[in-house]
Protein backbone atom coordinates (compact mmCIF):
# COMPACT_ATOMS: atom_id res chain seq x y z
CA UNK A 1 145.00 -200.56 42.90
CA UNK A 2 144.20 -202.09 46.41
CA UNK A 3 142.08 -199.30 47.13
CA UNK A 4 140.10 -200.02 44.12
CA UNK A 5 139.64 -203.65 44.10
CA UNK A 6 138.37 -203.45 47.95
CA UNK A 7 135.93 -200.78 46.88
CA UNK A 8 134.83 -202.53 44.01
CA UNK A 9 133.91 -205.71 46.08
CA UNK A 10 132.37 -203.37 48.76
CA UNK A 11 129.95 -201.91 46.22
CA UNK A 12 129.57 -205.07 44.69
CA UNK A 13 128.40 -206.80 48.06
CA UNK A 14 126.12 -203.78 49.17
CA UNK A 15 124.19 -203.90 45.43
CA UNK A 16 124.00 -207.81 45.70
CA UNK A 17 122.53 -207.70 49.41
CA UNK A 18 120.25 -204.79 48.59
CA UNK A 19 118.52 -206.44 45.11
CA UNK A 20 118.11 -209.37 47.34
CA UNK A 21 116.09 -207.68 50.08
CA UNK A 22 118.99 -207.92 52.84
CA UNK A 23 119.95 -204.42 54.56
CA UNK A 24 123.84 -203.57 54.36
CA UNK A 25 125.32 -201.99 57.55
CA UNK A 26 128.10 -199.45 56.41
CA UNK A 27 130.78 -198.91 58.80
CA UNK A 28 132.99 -196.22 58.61
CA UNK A 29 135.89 -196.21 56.08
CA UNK A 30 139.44 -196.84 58.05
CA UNK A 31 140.96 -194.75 54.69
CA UNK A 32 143.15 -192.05 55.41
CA UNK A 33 141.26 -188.94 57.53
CA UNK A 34 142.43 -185.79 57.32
CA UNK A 35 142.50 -182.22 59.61
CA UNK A 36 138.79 -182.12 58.47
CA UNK A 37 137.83 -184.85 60.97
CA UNK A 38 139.39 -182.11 63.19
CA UNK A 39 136.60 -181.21 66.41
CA UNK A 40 138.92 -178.55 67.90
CA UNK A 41 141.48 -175.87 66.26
CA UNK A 42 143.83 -175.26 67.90
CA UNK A 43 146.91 -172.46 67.38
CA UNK A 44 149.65 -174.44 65.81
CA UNK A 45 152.40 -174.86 67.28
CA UNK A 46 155.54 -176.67 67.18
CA UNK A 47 155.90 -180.22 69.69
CA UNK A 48 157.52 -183.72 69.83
CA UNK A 49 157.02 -186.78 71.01
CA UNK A 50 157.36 -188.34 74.48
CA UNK A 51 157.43 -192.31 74.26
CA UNK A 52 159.58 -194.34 72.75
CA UNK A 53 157.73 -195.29 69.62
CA UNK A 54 154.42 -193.69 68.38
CA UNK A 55 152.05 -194.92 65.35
CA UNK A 56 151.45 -191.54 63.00
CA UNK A 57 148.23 -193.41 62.26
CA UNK A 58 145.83 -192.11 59.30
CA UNK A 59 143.03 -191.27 61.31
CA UNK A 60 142.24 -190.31 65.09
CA UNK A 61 141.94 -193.83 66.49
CA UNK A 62 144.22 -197.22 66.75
CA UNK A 63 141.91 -198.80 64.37
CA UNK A 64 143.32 -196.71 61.82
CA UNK A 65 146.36 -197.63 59.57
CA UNK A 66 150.25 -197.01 60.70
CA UNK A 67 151.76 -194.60 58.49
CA UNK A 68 155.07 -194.97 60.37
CA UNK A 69 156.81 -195.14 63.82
CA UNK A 70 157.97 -192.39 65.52
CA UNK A 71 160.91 -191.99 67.97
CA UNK A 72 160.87 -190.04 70.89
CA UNK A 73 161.76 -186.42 70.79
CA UNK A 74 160.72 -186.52 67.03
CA UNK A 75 159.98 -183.14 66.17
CA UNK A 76 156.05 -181.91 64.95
CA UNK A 77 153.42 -179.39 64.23
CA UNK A 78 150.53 -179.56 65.81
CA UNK A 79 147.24 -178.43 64.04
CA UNK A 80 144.34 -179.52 65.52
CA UNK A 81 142.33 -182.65 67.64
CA UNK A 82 139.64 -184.72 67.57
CA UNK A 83 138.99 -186.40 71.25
CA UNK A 84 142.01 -187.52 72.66
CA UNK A 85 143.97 -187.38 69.13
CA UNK A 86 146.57 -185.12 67.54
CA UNK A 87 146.71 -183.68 63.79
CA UNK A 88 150.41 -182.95 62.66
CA UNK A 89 152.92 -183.10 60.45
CA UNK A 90 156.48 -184.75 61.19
CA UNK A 91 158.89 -182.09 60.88
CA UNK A 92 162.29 -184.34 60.96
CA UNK A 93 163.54 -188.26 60.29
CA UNK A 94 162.27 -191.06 57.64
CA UNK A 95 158.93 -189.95 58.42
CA UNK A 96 159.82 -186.55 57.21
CA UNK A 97 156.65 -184.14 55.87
CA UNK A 98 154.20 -186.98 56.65
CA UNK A 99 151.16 -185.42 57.79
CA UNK A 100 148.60 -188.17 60.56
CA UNK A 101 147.59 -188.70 63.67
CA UNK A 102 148.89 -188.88 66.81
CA UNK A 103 147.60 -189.97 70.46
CA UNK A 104 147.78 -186.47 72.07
CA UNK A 105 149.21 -188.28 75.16
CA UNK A 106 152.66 -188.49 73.46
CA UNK A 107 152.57 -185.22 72.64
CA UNK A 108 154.48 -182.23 74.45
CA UNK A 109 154.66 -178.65 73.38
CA UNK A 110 158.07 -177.25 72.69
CA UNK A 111 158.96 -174.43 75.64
CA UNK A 112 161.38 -172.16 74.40
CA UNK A 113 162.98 -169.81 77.08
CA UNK A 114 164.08 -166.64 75.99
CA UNK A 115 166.41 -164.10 77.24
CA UNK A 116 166.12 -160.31 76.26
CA UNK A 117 169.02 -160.39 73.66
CA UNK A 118 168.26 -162.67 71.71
CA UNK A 119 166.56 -161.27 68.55
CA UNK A 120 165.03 -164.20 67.29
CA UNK A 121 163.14 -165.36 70.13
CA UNK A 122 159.43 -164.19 70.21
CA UNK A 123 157.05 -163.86 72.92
């Protein structure tokens, strides 16, 4: 209902400054931004993260939204980034299934070492 109200007054104020003559700079939306904002796939794979707390932000940049905090070691799959940003999806804790963004600086790839018996380790 937010969402609408705010866009509502937004379209409101553009149409008002435009019938009086006045030119409306639009700046980019801070909604919720996908993997399509994606500049670079990359082969998922599985990761987690390295500080202590990390925003899983809605888009690929701090003036995006929190969708949550994140604890280190928290487990994720990483799909793609944008700059110096991280698309994933929390795998474990209250954050659970929450797809975001993540600074790709607190982000490590999981390293699994295998030994030849084990059956269910790929290489």
């Amino acid at each position: 209902m937010r969402r609408t109200i705010a866009r509502r007054v937004a379209t409101g104020a553009a149409t008002l400054a435009l019938l009086t003559g006045g030119a409306v700079a639009m700046a980019p939306s801070a909604a919720a931004v996908g993997s399509s904002a994606c500049t670079k796939n990359v082969t998922d794979y599985n990761g987690y993260t390295t500080a202590s707390a990390v925003h899983l932000r809605s888009g690929p940049s701090t003036s995006y939204t929190s969708k949550g905090l994140l604890s280190r070691s928290t487990d994720v799959r990483v799909y793609c980034t944008k700059g110096s940003w991280s698309y994933l999806k929390v795998s474990e804790g209250a954050n659970r299934n929450k797809s975001g963004w993540v600074a790709t600086r607190y982000v490590e790839k999981h390293v699994r070492t295998c030994i030849p018996e084990d059956p269910d380790c790929h290489r």
